[in-house]
PDB file of N, CA and C in Angstrom:
ATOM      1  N   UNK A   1       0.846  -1.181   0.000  1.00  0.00           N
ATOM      2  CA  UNK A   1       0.000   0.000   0.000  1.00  0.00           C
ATOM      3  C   UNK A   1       0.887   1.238   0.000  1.00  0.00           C
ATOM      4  N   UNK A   2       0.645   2.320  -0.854  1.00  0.00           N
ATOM      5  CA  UNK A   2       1.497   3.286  -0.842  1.00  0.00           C
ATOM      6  C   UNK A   2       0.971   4.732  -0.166  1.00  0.00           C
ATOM      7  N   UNK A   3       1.702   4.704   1.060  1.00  0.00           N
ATOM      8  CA  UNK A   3       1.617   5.655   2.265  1.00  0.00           C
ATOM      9  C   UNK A   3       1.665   7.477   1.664  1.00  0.00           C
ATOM     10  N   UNK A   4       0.868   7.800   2.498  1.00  0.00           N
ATOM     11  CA  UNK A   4       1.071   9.419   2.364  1.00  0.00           C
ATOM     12  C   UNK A   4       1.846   9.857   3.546  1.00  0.00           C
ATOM     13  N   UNK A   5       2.214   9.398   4.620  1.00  0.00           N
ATOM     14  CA  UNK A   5       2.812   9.947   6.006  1.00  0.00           C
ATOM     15  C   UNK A   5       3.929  10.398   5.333  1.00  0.00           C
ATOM     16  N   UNK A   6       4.355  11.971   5.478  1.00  0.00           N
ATOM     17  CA  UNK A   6       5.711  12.468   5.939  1.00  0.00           C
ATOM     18  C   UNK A   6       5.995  13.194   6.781  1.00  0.00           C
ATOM     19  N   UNK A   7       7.257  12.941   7.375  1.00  0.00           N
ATOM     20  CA  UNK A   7       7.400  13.684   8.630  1.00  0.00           C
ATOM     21  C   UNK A   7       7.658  15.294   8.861  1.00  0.00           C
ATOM     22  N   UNK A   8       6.702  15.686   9.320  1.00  0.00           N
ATOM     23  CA  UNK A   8       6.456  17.281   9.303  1.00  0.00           C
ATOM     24  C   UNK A   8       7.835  17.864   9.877  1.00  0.00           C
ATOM     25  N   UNK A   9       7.911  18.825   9.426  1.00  0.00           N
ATOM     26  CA  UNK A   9       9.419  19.560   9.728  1.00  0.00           C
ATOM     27  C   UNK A   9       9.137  19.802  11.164  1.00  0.00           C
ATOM     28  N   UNK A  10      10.102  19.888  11.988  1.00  0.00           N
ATOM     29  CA  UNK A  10      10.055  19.704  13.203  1.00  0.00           C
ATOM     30  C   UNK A  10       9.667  18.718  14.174  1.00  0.00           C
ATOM     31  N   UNK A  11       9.270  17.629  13.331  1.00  0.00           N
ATOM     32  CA  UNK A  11       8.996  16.536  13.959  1.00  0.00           C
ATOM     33  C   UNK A  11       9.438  16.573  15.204  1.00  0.00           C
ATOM     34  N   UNK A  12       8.530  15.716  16.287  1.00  0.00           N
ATOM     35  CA  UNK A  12       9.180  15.861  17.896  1.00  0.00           C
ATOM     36  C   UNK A  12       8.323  16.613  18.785  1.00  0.00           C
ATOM     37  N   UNK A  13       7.078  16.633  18.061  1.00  0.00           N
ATOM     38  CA  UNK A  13       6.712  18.494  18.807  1.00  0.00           C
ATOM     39  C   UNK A  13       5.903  17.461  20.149  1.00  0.00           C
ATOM     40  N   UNK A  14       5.404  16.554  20.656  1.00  0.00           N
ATOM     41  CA  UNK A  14       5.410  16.186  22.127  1.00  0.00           C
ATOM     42  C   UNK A  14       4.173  16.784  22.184  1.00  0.00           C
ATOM     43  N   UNK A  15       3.505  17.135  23.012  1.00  0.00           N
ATOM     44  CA  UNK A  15       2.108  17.584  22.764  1.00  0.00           C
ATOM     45  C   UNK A  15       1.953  18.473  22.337  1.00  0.00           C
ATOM     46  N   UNK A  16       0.442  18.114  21.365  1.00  0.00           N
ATOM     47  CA  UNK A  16      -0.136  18.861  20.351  1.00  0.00           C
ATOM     48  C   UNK A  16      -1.563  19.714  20.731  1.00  0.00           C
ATOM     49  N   UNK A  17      -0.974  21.320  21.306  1.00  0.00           N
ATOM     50  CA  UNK A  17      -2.534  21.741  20.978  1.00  0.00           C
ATOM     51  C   UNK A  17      -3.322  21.967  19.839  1.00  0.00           C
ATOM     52  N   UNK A  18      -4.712  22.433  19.858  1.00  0.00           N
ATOM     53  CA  UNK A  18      -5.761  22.456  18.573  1.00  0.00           C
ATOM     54  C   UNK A  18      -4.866  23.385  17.674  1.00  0.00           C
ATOM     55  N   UNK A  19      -3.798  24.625  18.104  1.00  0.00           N
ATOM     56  CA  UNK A  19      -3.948  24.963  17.133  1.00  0.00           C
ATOM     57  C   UNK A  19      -2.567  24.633  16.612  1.00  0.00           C
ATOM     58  N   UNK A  20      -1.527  24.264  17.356  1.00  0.00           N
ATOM     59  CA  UNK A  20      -0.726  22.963  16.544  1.00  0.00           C
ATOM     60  C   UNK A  20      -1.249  22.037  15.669  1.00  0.00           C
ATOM     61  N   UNK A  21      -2.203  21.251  16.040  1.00  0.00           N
ATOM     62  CA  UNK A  21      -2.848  20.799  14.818  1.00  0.00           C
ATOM     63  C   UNK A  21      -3.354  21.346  13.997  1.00  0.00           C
ATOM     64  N   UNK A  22      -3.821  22.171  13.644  1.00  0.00           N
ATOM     65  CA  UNK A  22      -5.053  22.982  12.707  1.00  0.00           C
ATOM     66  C   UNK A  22      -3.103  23.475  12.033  1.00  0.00           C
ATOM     67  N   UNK A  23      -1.962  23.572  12.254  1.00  0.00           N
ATOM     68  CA  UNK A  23      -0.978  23.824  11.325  1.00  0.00           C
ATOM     69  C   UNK A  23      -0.528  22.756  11.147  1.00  0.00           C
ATOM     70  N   UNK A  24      -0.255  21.287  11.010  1.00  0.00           N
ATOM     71  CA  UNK A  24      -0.261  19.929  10.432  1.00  0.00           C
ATOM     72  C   UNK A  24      -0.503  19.659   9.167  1.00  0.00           C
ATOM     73  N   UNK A  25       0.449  19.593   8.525  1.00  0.00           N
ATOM     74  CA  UNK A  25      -0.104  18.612   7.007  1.00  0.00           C
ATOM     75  C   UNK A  25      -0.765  18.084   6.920  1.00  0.00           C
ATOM     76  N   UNK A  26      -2.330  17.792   6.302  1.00  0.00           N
ATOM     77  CA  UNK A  26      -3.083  16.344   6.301  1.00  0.00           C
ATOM     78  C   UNK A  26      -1.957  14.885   6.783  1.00  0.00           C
ATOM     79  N   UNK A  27      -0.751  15.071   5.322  1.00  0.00           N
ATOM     80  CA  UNK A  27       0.047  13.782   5.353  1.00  0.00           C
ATOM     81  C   UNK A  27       0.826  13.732   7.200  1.00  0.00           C
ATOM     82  N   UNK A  28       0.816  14.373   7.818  1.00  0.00           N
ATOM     83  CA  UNK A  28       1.592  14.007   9.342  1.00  0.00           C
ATOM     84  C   UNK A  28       0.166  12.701   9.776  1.00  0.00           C
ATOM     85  N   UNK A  29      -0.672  12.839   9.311  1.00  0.00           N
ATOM     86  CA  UNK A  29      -1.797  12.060  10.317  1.00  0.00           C
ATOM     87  C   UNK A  29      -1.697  10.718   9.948  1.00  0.00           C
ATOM     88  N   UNK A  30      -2.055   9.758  10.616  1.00  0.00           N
ATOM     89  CA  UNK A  30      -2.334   8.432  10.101  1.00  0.00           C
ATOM     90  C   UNK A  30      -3.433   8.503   9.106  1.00  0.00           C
ATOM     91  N   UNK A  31      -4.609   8.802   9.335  1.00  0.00           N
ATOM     92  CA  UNK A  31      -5.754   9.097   8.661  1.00  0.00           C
ATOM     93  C   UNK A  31      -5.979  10.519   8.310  1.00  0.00           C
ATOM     94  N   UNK A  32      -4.906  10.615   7.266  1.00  0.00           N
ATOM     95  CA  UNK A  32      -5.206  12.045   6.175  1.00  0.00           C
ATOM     96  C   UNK A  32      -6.374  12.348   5.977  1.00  0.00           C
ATOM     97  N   UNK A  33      -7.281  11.776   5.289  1.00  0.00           N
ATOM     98  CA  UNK A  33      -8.109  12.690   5.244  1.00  0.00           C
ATOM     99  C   UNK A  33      -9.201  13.375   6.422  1.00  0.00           C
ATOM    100  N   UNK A  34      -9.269  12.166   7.757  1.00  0.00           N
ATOM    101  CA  UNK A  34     -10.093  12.561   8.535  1.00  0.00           C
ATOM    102  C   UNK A  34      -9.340  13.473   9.400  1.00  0.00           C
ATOM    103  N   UNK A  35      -7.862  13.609   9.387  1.00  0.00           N
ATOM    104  CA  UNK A  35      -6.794  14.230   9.923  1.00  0.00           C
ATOM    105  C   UNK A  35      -7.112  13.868  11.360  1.00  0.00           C
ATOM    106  N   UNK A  36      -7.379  12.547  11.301  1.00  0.00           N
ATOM    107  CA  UNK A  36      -7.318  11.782  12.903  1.00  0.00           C
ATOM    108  C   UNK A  36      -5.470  11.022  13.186  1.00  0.00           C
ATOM    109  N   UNK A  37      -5.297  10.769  14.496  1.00  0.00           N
ATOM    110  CA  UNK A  37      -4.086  10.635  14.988  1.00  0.00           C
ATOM    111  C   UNK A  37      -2.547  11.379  14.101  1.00  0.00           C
ATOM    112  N   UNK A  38      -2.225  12.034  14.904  1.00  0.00           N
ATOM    113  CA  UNK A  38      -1.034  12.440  14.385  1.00  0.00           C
ATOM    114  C   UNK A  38      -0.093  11.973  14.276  1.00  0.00           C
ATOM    115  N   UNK A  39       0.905  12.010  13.630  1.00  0.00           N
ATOM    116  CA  UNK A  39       2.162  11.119  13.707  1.00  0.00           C
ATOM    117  C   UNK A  39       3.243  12.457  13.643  1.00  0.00           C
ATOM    118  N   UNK A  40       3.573  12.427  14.500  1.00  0.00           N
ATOM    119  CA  UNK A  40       5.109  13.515  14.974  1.00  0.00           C
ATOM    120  C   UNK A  40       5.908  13.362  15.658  1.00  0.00           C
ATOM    121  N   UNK A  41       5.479  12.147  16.428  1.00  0.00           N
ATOM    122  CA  UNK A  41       7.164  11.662  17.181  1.00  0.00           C
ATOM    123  C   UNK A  41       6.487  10.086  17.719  1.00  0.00           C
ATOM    124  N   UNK A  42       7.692   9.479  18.484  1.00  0.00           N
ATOM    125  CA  UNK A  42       7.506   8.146  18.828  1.00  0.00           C
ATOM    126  C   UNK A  42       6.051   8.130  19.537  1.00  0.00           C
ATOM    127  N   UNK A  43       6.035   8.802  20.873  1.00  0.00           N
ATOM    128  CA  UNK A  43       4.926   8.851  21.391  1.00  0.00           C
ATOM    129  C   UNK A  43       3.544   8.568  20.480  1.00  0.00           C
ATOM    130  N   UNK A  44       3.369   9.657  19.812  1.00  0.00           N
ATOM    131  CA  UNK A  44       2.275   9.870  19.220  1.00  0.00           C
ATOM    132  C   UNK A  44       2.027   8.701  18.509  1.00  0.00           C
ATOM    133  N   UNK A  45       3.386   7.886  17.776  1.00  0.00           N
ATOM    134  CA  UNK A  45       3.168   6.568  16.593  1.00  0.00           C
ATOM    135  C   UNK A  45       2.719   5.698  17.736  1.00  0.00           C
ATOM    136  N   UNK A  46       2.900   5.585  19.013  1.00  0.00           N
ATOM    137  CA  UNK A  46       2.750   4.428  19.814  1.00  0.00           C
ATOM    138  C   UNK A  46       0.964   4.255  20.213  1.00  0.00           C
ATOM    139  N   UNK A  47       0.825   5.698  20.536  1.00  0.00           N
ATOM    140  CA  UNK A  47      -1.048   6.389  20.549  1.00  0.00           C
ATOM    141  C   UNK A  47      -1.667   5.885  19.779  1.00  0.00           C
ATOM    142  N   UNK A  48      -1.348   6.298  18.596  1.00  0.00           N
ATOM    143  CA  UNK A  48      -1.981   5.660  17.319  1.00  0.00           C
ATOM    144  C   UNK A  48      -2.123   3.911  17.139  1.00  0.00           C
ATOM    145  N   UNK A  49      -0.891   3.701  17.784  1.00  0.00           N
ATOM    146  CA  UNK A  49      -1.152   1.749  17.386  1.00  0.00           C
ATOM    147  C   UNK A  49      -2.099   1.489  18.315  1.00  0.00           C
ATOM    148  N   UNK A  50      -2.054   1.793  19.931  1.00  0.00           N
ATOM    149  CA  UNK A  50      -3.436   1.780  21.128  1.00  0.00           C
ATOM    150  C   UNK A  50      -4.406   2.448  20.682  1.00  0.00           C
ATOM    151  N   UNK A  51      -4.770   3.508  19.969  1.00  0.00           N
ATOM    152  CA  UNK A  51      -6.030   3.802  19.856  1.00  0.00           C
ATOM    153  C   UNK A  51      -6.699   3.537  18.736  1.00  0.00           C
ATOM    154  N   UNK A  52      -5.957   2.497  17.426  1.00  0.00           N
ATOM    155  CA  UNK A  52      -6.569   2.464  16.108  1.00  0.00           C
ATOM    156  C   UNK A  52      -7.584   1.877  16.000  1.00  0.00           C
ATOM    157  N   UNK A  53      -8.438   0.647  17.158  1.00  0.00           N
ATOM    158  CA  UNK A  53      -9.684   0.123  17.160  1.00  0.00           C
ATOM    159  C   UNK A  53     -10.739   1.102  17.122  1.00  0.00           C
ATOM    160  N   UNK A  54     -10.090   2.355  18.165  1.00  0.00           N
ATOM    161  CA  UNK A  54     -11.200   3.161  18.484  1.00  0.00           C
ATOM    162  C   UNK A  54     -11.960   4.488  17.506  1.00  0.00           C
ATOM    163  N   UNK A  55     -10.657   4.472  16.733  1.00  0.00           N
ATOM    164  CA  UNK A  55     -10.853   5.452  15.175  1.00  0.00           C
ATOM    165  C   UNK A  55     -12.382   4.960  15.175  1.00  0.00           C
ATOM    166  N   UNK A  56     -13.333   6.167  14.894  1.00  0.00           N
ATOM    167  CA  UNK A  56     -14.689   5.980  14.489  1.00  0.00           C
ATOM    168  C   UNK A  56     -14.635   6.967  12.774  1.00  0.00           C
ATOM    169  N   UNK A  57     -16.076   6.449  12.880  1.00  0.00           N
ATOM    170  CA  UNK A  57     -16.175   6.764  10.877  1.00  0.00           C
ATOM    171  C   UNK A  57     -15.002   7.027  10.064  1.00  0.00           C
ATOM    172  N   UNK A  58     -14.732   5.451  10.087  1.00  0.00           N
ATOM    173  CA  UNK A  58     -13.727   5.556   8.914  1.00  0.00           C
ATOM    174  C   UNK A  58     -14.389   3.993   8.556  1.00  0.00           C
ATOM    175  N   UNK A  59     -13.516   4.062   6.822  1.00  0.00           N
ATOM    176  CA  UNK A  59     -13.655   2.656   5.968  1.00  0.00           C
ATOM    177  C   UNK A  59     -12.558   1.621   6.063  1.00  0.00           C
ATOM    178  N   UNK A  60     -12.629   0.754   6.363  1.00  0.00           N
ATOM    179  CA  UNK A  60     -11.317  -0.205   5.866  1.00  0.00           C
ATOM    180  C   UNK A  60     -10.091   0.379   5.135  1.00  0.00           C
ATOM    181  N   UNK A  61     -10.764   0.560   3.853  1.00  0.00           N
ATOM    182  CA  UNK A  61      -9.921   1.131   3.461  1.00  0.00           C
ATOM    183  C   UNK A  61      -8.996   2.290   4.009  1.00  0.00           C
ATOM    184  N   UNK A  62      -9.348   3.214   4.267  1.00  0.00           N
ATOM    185  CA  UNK A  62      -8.861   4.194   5.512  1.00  0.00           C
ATOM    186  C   UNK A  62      -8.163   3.858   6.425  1.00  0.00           C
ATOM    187  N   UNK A  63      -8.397   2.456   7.089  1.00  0.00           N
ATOM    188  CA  UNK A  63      -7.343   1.998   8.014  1.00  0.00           C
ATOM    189  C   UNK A  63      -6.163   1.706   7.243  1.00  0.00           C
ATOM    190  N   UNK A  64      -6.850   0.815   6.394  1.00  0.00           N
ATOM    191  CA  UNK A  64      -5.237   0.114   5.751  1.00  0.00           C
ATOM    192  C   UNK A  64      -4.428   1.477   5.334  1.00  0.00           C
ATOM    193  N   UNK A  65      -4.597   2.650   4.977  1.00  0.00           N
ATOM    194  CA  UNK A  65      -4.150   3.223   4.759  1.00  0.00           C
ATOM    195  C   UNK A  65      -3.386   4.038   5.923  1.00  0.00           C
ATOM    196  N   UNK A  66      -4.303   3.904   7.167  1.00  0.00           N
ATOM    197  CA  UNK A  66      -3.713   4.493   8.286  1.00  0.00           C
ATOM    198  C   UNK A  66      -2.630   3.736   8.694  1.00  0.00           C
ATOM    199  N   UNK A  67      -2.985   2.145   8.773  1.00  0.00           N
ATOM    200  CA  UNK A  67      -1.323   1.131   9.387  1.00  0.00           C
ATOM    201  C   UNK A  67      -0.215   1.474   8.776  1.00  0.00           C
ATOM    202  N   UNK A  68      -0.423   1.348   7.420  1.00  0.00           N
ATOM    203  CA  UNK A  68       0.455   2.018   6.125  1.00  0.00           C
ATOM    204  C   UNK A  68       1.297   3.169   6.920  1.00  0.00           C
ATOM    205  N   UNK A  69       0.733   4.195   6.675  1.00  0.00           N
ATOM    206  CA  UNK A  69       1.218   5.444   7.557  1.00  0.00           C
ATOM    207  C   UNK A  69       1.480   5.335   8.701  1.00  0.00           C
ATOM    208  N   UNK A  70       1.105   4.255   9.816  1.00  0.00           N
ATOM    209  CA  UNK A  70       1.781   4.213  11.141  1.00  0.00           C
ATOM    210  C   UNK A  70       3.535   3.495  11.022  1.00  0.00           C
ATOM    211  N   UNK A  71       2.595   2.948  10.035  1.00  0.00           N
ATOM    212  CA  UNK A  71       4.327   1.681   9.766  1.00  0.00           C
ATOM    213  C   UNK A  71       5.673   2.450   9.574  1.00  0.00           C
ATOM    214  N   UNK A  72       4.869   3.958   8.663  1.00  0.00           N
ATOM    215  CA  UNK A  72       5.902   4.655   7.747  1.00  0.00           C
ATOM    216  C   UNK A  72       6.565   4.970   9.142  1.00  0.00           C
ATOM    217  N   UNK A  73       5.702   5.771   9.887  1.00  0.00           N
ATOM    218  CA  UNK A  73       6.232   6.543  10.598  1.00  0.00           C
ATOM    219  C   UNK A  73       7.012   5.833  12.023  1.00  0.00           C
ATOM    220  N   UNK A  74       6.433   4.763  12.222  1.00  0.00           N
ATOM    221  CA  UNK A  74       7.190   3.757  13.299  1.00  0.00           C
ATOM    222  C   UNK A  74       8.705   4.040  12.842  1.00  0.00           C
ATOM    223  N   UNK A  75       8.786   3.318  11.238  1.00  0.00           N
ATOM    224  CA  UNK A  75      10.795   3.369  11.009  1.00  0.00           C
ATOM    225  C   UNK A  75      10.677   4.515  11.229  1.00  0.00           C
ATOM    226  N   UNK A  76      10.654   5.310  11.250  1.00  0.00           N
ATOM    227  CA  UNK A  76      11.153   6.462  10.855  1.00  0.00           C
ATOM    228  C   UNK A  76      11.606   7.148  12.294  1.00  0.00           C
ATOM    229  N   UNK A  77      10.542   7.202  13.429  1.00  0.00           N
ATOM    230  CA  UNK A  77      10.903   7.389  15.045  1.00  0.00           C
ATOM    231  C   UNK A  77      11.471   6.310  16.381  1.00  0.00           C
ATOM    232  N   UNK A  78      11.695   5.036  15.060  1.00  0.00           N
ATOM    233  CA  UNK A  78      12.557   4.132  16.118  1.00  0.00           C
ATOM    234  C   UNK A  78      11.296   3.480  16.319  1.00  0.00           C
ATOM    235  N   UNK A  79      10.234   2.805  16.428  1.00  0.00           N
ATOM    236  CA  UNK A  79       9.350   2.675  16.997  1.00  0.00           C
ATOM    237  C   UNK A  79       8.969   0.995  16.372  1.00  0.00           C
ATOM    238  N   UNK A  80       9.096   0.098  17.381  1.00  0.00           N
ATOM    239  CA  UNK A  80       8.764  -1.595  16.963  1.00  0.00           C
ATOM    240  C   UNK A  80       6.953  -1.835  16.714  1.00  0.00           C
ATOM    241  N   UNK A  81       6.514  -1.936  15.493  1.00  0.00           N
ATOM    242  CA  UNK A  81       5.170  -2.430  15.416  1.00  0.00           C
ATOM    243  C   UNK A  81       5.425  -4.266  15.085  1.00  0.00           C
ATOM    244  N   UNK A  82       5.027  -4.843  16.104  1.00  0.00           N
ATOM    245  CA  UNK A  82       4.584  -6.224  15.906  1.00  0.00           C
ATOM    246  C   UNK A  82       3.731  -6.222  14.636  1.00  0.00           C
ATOM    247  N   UNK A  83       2.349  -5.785  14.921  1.00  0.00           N
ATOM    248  CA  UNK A  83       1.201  -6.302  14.003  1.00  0.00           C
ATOM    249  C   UNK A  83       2.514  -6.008  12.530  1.00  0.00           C
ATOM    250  N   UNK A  84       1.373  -6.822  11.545  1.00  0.00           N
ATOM    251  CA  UNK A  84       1.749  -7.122  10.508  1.00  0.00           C
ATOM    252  C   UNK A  84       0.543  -6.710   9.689  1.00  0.00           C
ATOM    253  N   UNK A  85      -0.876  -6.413  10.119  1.00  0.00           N
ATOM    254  CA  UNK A  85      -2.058  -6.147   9.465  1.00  0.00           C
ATOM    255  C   UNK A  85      -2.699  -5.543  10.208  1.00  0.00           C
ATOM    256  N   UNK A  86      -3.630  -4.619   9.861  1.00  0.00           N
ATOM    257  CA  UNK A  86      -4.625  -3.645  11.018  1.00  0.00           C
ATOM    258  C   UNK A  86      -5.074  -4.505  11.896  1.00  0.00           C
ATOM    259  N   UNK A  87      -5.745  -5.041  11.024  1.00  0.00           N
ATOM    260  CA  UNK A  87      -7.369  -6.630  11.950  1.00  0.00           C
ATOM    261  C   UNK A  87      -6.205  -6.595  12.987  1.00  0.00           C
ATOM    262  N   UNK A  88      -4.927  -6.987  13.108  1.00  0.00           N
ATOM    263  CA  UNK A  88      -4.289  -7.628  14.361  1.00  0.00           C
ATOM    264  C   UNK A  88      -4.668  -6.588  15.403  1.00  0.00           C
ATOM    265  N   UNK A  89      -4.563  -5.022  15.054  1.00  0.00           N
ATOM    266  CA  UNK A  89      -4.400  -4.012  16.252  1.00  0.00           C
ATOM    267  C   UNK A  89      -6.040  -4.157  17.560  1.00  0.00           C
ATOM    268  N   UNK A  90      -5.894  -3.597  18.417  1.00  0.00           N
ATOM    269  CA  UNK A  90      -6.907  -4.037  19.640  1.00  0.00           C
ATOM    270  C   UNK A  90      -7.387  -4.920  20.095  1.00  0.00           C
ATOM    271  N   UNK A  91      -6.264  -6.238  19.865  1.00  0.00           N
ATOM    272  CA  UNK A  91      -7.169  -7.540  20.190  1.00  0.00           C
ATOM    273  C   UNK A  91      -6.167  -7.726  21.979  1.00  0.00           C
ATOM    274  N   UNK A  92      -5.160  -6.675  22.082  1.00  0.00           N
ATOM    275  CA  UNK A  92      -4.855  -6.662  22.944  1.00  0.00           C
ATOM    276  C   UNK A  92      -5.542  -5.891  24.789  1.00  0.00           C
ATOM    277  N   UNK A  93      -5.513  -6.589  26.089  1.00  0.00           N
ATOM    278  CA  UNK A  93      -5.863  -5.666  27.164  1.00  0.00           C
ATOM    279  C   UNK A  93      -5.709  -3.932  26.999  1.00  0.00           C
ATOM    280  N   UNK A  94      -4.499  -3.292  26.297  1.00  0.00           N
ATOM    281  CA  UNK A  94      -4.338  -1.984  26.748  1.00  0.00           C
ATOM    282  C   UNK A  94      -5.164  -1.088  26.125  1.00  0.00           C
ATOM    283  N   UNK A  95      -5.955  -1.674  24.635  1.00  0.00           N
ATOM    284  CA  UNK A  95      -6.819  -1.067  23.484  1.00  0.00           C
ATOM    285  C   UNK A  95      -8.292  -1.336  24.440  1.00  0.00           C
ATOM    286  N   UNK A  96      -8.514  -2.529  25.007  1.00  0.00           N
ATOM    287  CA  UNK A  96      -9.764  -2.676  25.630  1.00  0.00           C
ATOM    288  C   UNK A  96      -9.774  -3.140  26.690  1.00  0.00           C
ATOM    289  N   UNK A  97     -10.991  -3.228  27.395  1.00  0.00           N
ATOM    290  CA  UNK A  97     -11.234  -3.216  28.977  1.00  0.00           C
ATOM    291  C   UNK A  97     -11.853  -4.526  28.629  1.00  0.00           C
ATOM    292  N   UNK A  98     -11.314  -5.857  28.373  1.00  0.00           N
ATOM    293  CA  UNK A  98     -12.453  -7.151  28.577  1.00  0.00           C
ATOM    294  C   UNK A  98     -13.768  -6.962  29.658  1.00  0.00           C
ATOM    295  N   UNK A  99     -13.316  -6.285  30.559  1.00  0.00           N
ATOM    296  CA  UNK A  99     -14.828  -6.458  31.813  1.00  0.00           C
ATOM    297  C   UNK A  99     -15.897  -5.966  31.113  1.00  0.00           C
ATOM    298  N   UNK A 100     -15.563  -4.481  30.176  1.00  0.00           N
ATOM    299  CA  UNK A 100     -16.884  -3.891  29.905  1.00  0.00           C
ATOM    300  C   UNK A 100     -17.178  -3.962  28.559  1.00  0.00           C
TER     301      UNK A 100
END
């Protein structure tokens, strides 16, 4: 799948307020077009792998495109992704609460 993630100049920026984001490339996000999860430093790529079950209104397609772009951005901040395919992400405790 061929990724849109590139790493925004200054990469590193550590938390992001609204209007840090609202200056973001679409391409920094995992999900460009919904300009959901950011990708700007390790942290943020690690957010994104824990919170990708929870991404709402998006298509398949959109994901695959988002792992794509997490993957990019994992090499790129040092960052180890196990999964090998989206479906794998949230089947783990830290994505969900089994009790509820």
């Amino acid at each position: 799948m061929k990724t849109t993630w590139k790493a925004p100049e200054g990469a590193g920026h550590g938390t992001l307020d609204a209007q840090d984001r609202k200056e973001l490339p679409d391409s920094a996000y995992a999900f460009p077009e919904q300009r959901k999860e950011p990708l700007t430093d390790a942290k943020h790529v690690r957010t994104a792998l824990a919170r990708f079950d929870q991404v709402q209104d998006v298509t398949d397609a959109d994901r695959e495109l988002a792992f794509a772009n997490i993957r990019k951005a994992a090499d790129h901040f040092g960052v180890e992704v196990a999964e090998t395919d989206w479906r794998q992400l949230g089947k783990r405790p830290h994505t969900r609460n089994p009790a509820h």
